[in-house]
Each structure stands twice: as structure tokens, then as C-alpha cells.
C-alpha atoms as a PDB file:
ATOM      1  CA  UNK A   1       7.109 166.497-109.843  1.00  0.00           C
ATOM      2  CA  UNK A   2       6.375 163.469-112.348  1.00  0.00           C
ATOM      3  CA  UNK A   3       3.490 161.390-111.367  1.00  0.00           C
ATOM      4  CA  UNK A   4       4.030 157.383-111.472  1.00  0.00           C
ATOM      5  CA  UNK A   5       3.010 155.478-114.602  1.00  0.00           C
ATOM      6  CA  UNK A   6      -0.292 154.137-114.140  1.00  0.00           C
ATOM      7  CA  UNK A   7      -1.083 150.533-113.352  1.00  0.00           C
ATOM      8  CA  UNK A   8      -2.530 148.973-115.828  1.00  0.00           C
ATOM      9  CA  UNK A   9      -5.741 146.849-114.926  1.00  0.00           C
ATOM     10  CA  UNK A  10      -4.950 143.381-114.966  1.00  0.00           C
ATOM     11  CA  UNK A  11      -8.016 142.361-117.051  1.00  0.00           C
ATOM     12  CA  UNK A  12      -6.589 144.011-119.897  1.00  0.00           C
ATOM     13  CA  UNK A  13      -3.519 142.026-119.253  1.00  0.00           C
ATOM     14  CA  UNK A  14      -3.400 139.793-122.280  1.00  0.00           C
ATOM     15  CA  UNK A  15      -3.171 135.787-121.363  1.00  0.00           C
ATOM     16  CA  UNK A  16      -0.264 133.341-122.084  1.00  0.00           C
ATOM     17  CA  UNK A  17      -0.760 129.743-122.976  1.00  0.00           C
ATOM     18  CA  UNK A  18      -0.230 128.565-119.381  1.00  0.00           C
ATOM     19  CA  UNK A  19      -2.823 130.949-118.031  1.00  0.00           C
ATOM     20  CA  UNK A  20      -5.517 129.348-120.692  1.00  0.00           C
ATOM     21  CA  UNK A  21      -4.098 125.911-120.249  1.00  0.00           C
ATOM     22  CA  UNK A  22      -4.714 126.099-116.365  1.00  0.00           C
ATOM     23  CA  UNK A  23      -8.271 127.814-117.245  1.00  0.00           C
ATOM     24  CA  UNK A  24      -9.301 124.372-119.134  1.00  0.00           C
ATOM     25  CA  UNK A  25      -7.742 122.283-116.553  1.00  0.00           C
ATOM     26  CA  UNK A  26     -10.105 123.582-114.298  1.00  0.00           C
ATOM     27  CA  UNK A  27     -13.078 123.144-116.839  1.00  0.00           C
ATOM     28  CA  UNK A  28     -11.697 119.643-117.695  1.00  0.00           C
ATOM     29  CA  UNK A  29     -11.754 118.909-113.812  1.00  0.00           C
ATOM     30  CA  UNK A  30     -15.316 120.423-113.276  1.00  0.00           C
ATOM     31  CA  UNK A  31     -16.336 117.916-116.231  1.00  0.00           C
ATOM     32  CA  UNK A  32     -14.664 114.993-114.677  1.00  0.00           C
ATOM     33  CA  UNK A  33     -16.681 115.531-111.465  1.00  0.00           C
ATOM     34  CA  UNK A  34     -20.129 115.982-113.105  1.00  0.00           C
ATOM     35  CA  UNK A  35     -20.319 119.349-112.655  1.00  0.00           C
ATOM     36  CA  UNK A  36     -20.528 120.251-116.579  1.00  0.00           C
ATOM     37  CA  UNK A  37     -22.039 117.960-119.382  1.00  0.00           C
ATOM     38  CA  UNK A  38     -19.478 117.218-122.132  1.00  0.00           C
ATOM     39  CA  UNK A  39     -21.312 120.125-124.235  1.00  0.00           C
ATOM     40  CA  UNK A  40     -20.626 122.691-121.515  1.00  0.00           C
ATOM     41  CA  UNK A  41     -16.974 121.293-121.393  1.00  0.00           C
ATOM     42  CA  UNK A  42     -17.073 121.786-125.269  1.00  0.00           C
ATOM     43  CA  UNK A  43     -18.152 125.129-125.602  1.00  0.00           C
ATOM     44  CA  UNK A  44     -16.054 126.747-122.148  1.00  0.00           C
ATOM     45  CA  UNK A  45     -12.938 125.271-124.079  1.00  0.00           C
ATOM     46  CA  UNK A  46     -13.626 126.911-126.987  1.00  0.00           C
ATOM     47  CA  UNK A  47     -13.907 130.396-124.936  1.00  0.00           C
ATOM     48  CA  UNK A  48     -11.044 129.639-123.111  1.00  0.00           C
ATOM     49  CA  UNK A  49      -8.958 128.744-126.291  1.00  0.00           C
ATOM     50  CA  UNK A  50     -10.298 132.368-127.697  1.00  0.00           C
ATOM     51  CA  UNK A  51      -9.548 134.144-124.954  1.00  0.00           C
ATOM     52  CA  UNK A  52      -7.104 137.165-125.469  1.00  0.00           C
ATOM     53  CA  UNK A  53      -6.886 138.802-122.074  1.00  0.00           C
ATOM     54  CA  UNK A  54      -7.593 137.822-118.252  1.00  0.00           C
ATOM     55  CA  UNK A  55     -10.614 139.860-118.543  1.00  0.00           C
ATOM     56  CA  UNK A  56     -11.959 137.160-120.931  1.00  0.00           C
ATOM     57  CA  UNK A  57     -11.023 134.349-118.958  1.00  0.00           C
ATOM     58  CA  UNK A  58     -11.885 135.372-115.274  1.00  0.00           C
ATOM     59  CA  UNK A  59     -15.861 134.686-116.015  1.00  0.00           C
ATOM     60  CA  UNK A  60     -15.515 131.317-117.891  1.00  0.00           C
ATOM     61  CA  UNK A  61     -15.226 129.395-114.220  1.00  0.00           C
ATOM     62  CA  UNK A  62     -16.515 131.868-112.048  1.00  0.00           C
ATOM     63  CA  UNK A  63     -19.516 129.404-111.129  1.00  0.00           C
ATOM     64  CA  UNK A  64     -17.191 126.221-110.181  1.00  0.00           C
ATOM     65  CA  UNK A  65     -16.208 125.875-106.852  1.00  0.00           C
ATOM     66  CA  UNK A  66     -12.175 125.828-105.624  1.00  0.00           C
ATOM     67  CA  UNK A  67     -11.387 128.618-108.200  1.00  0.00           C
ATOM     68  CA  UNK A  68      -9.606 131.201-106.703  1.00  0.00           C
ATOM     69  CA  UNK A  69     -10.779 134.958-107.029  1.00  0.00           C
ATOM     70  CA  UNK A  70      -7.748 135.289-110.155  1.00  0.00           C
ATOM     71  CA  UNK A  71      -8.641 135.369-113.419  1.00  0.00           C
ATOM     72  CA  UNK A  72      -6.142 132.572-114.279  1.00  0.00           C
ATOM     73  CA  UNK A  73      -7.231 130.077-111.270  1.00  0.00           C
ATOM     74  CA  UNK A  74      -4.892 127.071-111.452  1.00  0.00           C
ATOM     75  CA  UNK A  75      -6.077 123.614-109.494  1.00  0.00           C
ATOM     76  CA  UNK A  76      -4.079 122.720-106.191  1.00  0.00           C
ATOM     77  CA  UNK A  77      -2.432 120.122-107.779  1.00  0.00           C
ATOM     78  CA  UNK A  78      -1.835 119.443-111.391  1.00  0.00           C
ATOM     79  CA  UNK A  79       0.340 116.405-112.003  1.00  0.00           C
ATOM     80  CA  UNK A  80       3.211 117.308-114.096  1.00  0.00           C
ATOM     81  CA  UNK A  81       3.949 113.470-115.641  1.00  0.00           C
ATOM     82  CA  UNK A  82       7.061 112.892-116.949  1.00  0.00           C
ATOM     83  CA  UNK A  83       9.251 116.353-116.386  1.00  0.00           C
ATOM     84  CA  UNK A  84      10.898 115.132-119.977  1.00  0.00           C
ATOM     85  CA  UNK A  85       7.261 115.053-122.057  1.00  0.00           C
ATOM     86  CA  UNK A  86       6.967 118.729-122.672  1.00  0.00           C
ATOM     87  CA  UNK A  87       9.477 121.432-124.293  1.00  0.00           C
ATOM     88  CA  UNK A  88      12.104 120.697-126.759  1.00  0.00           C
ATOM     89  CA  UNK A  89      13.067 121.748-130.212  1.00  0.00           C
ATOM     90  CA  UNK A  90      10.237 120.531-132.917  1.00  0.00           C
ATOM     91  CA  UNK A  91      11.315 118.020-134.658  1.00  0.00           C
ATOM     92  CA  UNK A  92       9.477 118.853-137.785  1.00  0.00           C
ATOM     93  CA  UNK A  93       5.997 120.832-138.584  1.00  0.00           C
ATOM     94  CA  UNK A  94       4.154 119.319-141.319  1.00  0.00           C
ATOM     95  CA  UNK A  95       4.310 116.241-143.215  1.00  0.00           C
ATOM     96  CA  UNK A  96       2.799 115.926-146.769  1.00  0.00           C
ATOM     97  CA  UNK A  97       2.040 112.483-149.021  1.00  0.00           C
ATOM     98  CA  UNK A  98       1.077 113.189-152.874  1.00  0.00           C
ATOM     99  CA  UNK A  99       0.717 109.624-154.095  1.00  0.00           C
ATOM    100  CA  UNK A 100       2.562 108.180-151.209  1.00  0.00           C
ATOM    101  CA  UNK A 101       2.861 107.557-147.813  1.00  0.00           C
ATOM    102  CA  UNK A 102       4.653 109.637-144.329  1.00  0.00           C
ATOM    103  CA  UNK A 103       5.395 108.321-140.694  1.00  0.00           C
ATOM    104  CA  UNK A 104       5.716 110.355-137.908  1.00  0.00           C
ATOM    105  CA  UNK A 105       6.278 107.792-134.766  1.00  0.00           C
ATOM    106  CA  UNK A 106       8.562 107.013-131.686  1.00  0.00           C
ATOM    107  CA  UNK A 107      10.179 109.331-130.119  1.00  0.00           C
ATOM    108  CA  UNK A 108      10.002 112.869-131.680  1.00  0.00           C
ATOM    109  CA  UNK A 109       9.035 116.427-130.360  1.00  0.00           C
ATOM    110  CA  UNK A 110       5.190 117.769-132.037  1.00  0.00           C
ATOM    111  CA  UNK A 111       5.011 121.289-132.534  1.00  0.00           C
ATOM    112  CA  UNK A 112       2.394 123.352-131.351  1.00  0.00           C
ATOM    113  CA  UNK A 113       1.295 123.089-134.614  1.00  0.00           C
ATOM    114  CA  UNK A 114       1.732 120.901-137.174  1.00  0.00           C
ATOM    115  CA  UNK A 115       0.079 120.081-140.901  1.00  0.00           C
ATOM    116  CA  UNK A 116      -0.218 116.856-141.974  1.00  0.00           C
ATOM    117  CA  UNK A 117      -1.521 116.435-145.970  1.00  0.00           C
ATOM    118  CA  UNK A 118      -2.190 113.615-148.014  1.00  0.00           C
ATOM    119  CA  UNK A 119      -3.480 113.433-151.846  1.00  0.00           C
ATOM    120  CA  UNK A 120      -4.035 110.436-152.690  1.00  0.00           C
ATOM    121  CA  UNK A 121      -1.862 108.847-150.567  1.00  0.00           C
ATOM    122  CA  UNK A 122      -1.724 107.972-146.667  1.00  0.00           C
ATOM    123  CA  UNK A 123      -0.338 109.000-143.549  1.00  0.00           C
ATOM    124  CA  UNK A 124       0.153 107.969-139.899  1.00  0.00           C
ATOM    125  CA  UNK A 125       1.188 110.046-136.987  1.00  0.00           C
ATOM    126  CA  UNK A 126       1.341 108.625-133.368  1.00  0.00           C
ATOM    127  CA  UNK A 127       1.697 110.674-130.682  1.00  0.00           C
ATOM    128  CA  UNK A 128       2.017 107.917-127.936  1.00  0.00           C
ATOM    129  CA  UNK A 129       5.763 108.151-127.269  1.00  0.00           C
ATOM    130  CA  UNK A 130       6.388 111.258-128.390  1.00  0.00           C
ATOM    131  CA  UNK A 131       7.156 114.522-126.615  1.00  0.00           C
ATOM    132  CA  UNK A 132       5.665 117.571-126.680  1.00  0.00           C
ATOM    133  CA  UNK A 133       7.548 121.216-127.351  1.00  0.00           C
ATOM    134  CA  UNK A 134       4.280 122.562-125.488  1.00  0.00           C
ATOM    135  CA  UNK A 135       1.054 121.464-123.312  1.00  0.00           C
ATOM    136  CA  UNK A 136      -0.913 122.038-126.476  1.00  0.00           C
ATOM    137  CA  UNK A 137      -0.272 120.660-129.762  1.00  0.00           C
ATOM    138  CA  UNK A 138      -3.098 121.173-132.812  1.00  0.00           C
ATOM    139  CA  UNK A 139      -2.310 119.157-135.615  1.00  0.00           C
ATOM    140  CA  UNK A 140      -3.866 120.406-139.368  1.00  0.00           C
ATOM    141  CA  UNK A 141      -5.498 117.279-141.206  1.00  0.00           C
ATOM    142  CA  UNK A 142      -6.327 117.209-144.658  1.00  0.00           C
ATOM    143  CA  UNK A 143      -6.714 114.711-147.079  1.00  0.00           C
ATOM    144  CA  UNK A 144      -7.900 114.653-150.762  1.00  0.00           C
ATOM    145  CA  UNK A 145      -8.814 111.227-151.974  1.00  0.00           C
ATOM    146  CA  UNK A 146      -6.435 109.418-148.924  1.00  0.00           C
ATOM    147  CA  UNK A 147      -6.133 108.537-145.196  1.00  0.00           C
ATOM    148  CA  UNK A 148      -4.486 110.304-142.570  1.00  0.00           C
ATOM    149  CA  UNK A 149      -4.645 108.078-138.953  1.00  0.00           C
ATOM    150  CA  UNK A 150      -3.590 109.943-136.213  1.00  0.00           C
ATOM    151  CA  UNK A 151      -2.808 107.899-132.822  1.00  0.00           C
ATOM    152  CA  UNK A 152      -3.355 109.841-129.254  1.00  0.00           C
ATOM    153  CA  UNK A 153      -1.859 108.640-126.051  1.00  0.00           C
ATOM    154  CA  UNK A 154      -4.753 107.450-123.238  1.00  0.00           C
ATOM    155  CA  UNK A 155      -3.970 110.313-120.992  1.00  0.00           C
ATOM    156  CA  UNK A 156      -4.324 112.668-123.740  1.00  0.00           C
ATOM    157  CA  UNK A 157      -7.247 115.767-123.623  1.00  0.00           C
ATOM    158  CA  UNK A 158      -8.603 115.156-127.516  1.00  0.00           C
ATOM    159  CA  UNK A 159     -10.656 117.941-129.160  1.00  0.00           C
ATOM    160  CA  UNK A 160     -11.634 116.729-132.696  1.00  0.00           C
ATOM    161  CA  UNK A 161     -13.427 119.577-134.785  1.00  0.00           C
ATOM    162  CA  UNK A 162     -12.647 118.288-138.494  1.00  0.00           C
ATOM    163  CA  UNK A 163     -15.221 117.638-141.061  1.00  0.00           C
ATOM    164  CA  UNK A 164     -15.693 115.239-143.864  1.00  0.00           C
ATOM    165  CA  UNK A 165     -16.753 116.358-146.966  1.00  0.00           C
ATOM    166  CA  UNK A 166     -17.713 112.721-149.147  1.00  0.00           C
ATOM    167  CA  UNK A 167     -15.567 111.101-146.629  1.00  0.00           C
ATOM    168  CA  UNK A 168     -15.158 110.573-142.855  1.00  0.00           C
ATOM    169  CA  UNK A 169     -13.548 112.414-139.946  1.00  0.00           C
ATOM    170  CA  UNK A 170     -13.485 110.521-137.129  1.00  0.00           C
ATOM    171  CA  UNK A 171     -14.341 112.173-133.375  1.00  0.00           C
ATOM    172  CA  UNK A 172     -14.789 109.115-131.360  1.00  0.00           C
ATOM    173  CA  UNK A 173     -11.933 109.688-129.727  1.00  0.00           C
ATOM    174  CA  UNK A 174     -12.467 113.377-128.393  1.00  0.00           C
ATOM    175  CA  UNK A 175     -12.705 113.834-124.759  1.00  0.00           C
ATOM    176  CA  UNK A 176     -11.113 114.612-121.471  1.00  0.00           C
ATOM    177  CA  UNK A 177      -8.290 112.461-120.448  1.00  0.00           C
ATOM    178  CA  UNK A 178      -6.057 112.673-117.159  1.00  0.00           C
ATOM    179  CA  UNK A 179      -4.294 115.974-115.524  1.00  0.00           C
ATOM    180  CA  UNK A 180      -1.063 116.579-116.648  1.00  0.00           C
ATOM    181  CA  UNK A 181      -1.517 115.212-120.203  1.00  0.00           C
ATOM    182  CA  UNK A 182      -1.191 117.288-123.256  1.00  0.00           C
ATOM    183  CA  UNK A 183      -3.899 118.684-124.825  1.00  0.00           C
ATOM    184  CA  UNK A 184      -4.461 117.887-128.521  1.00  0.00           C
ATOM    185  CA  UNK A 185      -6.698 119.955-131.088  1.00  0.00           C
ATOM    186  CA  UNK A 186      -7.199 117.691-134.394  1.00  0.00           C
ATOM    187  CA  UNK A 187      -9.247 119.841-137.406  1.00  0.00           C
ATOM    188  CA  UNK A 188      -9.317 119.780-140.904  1.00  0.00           C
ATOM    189  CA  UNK A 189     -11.223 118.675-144.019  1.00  0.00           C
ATOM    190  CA  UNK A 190     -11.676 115.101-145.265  1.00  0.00           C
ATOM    191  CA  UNK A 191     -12.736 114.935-149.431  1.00  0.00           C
ATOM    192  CA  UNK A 192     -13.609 111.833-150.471  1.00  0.00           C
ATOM    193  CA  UNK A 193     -10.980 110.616-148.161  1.00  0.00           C
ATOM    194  CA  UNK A 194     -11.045 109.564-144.517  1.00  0.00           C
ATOM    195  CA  UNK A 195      -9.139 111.099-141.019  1.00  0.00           C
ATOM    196  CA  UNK A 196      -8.956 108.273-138.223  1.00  0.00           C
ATOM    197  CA  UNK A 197      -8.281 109.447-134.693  1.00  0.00           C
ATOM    198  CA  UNK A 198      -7.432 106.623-132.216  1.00  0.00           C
ATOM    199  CA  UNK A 199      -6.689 106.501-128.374  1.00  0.00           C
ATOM    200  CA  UNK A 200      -4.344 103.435-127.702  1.00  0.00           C
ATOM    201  CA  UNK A 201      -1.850 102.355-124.729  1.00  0.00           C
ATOM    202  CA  UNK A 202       1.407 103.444-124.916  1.00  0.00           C
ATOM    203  CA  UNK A 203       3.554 101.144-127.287  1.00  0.00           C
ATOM    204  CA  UNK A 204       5.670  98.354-125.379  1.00  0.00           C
ATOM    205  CA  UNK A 205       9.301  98.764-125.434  1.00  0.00           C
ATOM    206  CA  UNK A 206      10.721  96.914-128.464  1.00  0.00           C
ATOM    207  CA  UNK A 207      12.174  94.072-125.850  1.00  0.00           C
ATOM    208  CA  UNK A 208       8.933  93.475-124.315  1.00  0.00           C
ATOM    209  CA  UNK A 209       7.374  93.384-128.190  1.00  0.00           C
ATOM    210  CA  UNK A 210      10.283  90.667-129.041  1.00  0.00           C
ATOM    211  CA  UNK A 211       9.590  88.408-125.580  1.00  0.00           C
ATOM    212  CA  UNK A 212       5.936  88.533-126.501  1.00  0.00           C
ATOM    213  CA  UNK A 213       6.499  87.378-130.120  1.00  0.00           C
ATOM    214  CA  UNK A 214       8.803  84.521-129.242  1.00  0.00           C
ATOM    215  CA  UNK A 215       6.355  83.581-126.086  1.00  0.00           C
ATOM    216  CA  UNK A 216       3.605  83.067-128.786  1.00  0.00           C
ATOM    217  CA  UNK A 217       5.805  81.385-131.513  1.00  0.00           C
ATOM    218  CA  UNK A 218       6.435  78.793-128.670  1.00  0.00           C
ATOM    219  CA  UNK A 219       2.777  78.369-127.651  1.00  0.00           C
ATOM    220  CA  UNK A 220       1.535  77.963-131.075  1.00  0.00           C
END
């Protein structure tokens, strides 16, 4: 008589994106409450982005409270946002500038990852009305002798790990932001050259932009 297949431990299990991503909105809710300083938020994300199994994960909130005994724990309520912001076909993975200049703006799906490269040159990406193919996008800066701005929306959760190198990379604008808003990793290397991350509003519709302009041509 054959014996039944064994059942595998579940801490060898190996994680998905979700179960990490509902890991750090825990963390990221812990943080928002006081509970962890921003350098204990910093370094938990870290293990929870390095994670590989559930084994790995189950300890990194085992001290906050509301965490079920799981070793994915997901809050009671995550708000969700707009059911069109996330999933979708990329619309492109990289953009590169060699003496020039790229856009990426309005409405247009990120990747999970995408490389954005300027030599001498610049580049802009804003993220504010874009969508999102998944909850976590990490976008590659670097710049030789150029600028690369990079616009996040207000709700956004902003890691910024880049470095500078004769130049500037910018991580003012790292930090938690609201549940259900995507997560965004910027890195990279700066030479002689500079990497601007911004959080700004969303961008008003073009009408609204067009009624504000003509309300201020008749002021002035």
C-alpha cells in the first residue's frame, strides 16, 4: 500500500509578491502608528523585500500587534483605490537619452521594473497618472553627466536607495504614503549628474488646467 506524499511545511513554501507586499503593509501601518521609527520601517522592508519563503517572513512582524498567527498576515482592511490602477500590459521598460531628452507621462502602465538612462542628456518620468502592471514598481536610475527627475504620486510608498557619485541623488521624498498605493523602489548611480525624486498632487485634468489659465489671463 503507497503511503501519501508528504506535506510539505509551509515555511519552506516560497513567498509571492502579494504575500511580501501585505508583509510591508503591515510594517508600513506599524510605522504610521508610532510603533516603529522610520529606521526600523527601513530595515524590516528591506527583509521583507529579501524574503524567499514564509519561513523568512513569519518573524519580521511577529512583535506588532493585529498580525495573525500566518506567516503572510494581511491587515483587516487594505484599501484597494482605483480597481483600474494596477495590472495591465507594460507599456514600455526602459527609456534611454544619449545627448537628448525622454518623457514618460500621462497615462501609461510602469513595469515592475523599468531603466531609465541618461548621458548627457535629461529625462522625466511621472508616475502621477499612470497605472501600475503591479503593486510594486522599481525604477533603475542612472545618469552620466545629466538629469533624470522622477515624479511620485502623494499616496505613493517611496523607497529611495540611489547614490551620487560627484553629483546628487535625491531621497527627500522617501517614505510611507497611504494603504492601497503602489509601492515604488528608486536606485541607481548619479556621476557628475543629478536624480530628482518629487512627490506632487495628481495633475488636473487638461479642462480644469485650461479654466485656470483663462481665469488668470482675465484677472491679470
Amino acid at each position: 500500500m503507497d503511503s501519501p506524499p508528504a506535506v510539505p511545511d509551509k515555511g519552506n513554501l516560497r513567498a509571492s509578491d502579494a504575500d511580501r507586499e501585505r508583509v510591508a503593509e503591515v510594517i508600513r501601518q506599524a510605522a504610521g502608528d508610532g510603533r516603529l521609527t522610520m529606521e526600523e520601517l527601513d530595515e524590516r522592508l528591506d527583509a521583507v523585500y529579501a524574503a524567499k519563503t514564509y519561513a523568512e517572513l513569519e518573524p519580521i512582524t511577529r512583535d506588532l500587534p493585529q498580525t495573525p498567527g500566518g506567516a503572510a498576515p494581511a491587515p483587516a482592511h487594505v484599501p484597494s483605490g482605483d480597481p483600474q490602477r494596477f495590472g495591465g500590459e507594460p507599456t514600455s521598460h526602459g527609456a534611454f537619452a544619449i545627448m537628448g531628452g525622454f518623457s514618460r507621462r500621462g497615462d501609461w502602465v510602469v513595469p515592475e521594473e523599468f531603466t531609465a538612462f541618461a548621458f548627457m542628456g535629461g529625462g522625466e518620468i511621472d508616475l502621477r497618472d499612470a497605472r501600475y502592471a503591479t503593486r510594486t514598481a522599481t525604477i533603475h536610475a542612472i545618469t552620466f553627466m545629466g538629469g533624470i527627475e522622477i515624479t511620485v504620486p502623494e499616496d505613493a510608498n517611496v523607497r529611495v536607495t540611489g547614490i551620487g557619485i560627484m553629483g546628487a541623488f535625491d531621497h527627500q521624498s522617501g517614505g510611507t504614503g497611504e494603504p492601497g498605493g503602489p509601492t515604488i523602489i528608486v536606485n541607481g548611480v548619479a556621476f557628475m549628474g543629478g536624480v530628482e525624486v518629487k512627490r506632487r498632487p495628481p495633475r488636473k485634468p487638461e479642462g480644469e488646467r485650461l479654466d485656470s489659465r483663462r481665469r488668470g489671463e482675465l484677472e491679470s
